[in-house]
Protein backbone atom coordinates (compact mmCIF):
# COMPACT_ATOMS: atom_id res chain seq x y z
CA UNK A 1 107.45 125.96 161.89
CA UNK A 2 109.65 126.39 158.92
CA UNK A 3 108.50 129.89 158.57
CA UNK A 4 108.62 130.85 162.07
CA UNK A 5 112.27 130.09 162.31
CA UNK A 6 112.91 131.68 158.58
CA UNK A 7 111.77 134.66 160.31
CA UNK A 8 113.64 134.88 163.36
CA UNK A 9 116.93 134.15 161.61
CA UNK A 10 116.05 136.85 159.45
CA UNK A 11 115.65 139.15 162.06
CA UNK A 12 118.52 138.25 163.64
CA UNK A 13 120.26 138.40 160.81
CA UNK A 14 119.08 142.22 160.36
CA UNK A 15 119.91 143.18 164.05
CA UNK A 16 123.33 141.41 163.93
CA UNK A 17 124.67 143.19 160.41
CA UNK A 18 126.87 146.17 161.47
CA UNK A 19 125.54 149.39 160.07
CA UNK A 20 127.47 150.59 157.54
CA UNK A 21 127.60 154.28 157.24
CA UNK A 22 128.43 155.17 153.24
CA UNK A 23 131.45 157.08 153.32
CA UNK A 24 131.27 160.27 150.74
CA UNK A 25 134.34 160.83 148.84
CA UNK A 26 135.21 164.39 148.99
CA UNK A 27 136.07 166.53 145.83
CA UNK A 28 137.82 169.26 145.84
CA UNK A 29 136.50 172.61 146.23
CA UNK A 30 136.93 174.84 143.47
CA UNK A 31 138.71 178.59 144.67
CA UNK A 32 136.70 181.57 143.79
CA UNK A 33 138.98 183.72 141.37
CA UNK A 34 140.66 186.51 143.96
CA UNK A 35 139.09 189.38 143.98
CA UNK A 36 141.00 192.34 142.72
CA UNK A 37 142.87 195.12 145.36
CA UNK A 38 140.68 197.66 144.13
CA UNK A 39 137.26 197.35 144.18
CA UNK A 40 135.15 197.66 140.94
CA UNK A 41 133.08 201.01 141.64
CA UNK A 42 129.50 199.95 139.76
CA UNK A 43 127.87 203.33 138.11
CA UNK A 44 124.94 203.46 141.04
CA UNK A 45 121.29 203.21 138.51
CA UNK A 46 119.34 205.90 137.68
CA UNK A 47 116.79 206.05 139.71
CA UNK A 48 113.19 206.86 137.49
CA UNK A 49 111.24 209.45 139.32
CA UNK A 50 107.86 208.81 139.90
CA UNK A 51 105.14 209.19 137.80
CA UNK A 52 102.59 211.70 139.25
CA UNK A 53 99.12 210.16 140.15
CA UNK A 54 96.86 211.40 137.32
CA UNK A 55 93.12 212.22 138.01
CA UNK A 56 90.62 212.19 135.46
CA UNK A 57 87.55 215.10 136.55
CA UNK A 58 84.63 216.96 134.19
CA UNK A 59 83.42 220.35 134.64
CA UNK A 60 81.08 222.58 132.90
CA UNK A 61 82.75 225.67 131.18
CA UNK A 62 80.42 228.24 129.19
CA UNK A 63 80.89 227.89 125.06
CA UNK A 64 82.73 231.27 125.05
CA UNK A 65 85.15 230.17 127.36
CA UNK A 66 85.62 226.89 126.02
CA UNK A 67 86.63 228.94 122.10
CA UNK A 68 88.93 230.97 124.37
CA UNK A 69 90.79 227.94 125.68
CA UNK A 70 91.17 226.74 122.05
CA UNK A 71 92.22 230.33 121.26
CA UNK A 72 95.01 229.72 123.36
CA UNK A 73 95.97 225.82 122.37
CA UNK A 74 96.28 228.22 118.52
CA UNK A 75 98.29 230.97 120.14
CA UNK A 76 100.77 228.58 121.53
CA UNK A 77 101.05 226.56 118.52
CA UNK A 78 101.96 229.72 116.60
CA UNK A 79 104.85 230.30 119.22
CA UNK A 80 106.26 227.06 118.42
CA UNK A 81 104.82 225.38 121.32
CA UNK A 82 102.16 223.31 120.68
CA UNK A 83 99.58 222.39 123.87
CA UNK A 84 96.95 220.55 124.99
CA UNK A 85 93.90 221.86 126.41
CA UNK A 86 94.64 219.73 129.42
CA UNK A 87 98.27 221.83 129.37
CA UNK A 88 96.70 225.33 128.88
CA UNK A 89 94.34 224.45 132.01
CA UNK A 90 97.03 223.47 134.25
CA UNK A 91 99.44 226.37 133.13
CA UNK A 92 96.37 228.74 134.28
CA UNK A 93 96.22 226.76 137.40
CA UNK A 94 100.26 227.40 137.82
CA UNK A 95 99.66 230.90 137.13
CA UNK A 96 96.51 231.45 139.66
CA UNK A 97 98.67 229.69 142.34
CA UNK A 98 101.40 232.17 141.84
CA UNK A 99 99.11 235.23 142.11
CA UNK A 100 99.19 237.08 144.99
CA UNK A 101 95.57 236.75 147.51
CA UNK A 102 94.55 240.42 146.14
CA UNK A 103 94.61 239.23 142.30
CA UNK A 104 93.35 235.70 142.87
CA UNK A 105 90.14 237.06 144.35
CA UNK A 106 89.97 239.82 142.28
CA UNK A 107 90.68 236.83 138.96
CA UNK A 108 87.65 234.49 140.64
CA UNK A 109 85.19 237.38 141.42
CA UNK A 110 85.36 238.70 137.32
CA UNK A 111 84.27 234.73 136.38
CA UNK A 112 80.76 234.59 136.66
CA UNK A 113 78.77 231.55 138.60
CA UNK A 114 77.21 228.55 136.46
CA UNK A 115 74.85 226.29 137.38
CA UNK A 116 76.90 222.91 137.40
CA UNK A 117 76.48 219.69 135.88
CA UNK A 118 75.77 218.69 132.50
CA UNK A 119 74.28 221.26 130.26
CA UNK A 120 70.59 220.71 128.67
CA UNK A 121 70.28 219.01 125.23
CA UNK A 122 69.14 221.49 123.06
C-alpha cells in the first residue's frame, strides 16, 4: 500500500505544480550598418559564350586529295598562319556555303564519286 499511495501523491504532486514557462531574456539586436544614398553599381559579369557542340566524323578522301589538304596546312603556315587540317576543312566548308547555287554544283560535279568506307589494306 505504501507504493500505491507514493504514487498517487506523486501524481498529484505533478498535476498540482504550476507550469512554468522559461522566460527568454532578450538581447539586443544588432543594426545592420545603413546602407549608403547611392547605390553601389556592381560591374554586371561577363557572360562566357558557349562553347559550340563539337562532333567527331571519318570520311574517306583519295591520297591525292589528302597531299593537297596538307599542301594547304604548308601554304598557310608560310603566310604566317598556321592551320589545322580540321581548320583548312571547315574554311572550305565556309567558302562552299558562301558560293552561289551555280558554283556549288558546278564545285561538287568536278569531285569525282568514291566508293565509301574504309579503304582496302594493301
Amino acid at each position: 500500500m505504501a507504493s500505491a499511495k507514493k504514487s498517487v501523491a506523486a501524481r498529484s504532486a505533478t498535476r498540482t505544480a504550476p507550469a512554468r514557462k522559461a522566460v527568454r531574456a532578450t538581447k539586443p539586436v544588432a543594426q545592420a550598418p545603413a546602407k549608403p544614398l547611392k547605390a553601389e553599381v556592381k560591374p554586371a559579369k561577363a557572360s562566357k559564350p558557349k562553347k559550340p557542340k563539337l562532333v567527331r566524323d571519318s570520311f574517306t578522301i583519295p591520297k591525292i586529295e589528302y597531299t593537297v589538304l596538307d599542301e594547304l596546312k604548308q601554304r598557310a603556315a608560310k603566310a604566317g598562319a598556321p592551320a589545322k587540317k580540321s581548320e583548312v576543312l571547315r574554311a572550305g566548308i565556309k567558302a562552299l556555303a558562301a558560293m552561289s547555287d551555280a558554283a556549288f554544283l558546278a564545285a561538287l560535279r568536278a569531285v569525282p564519286a568514291i566508293k565509301t568506307g574504309r579503304p582496302a589494306q594493301a
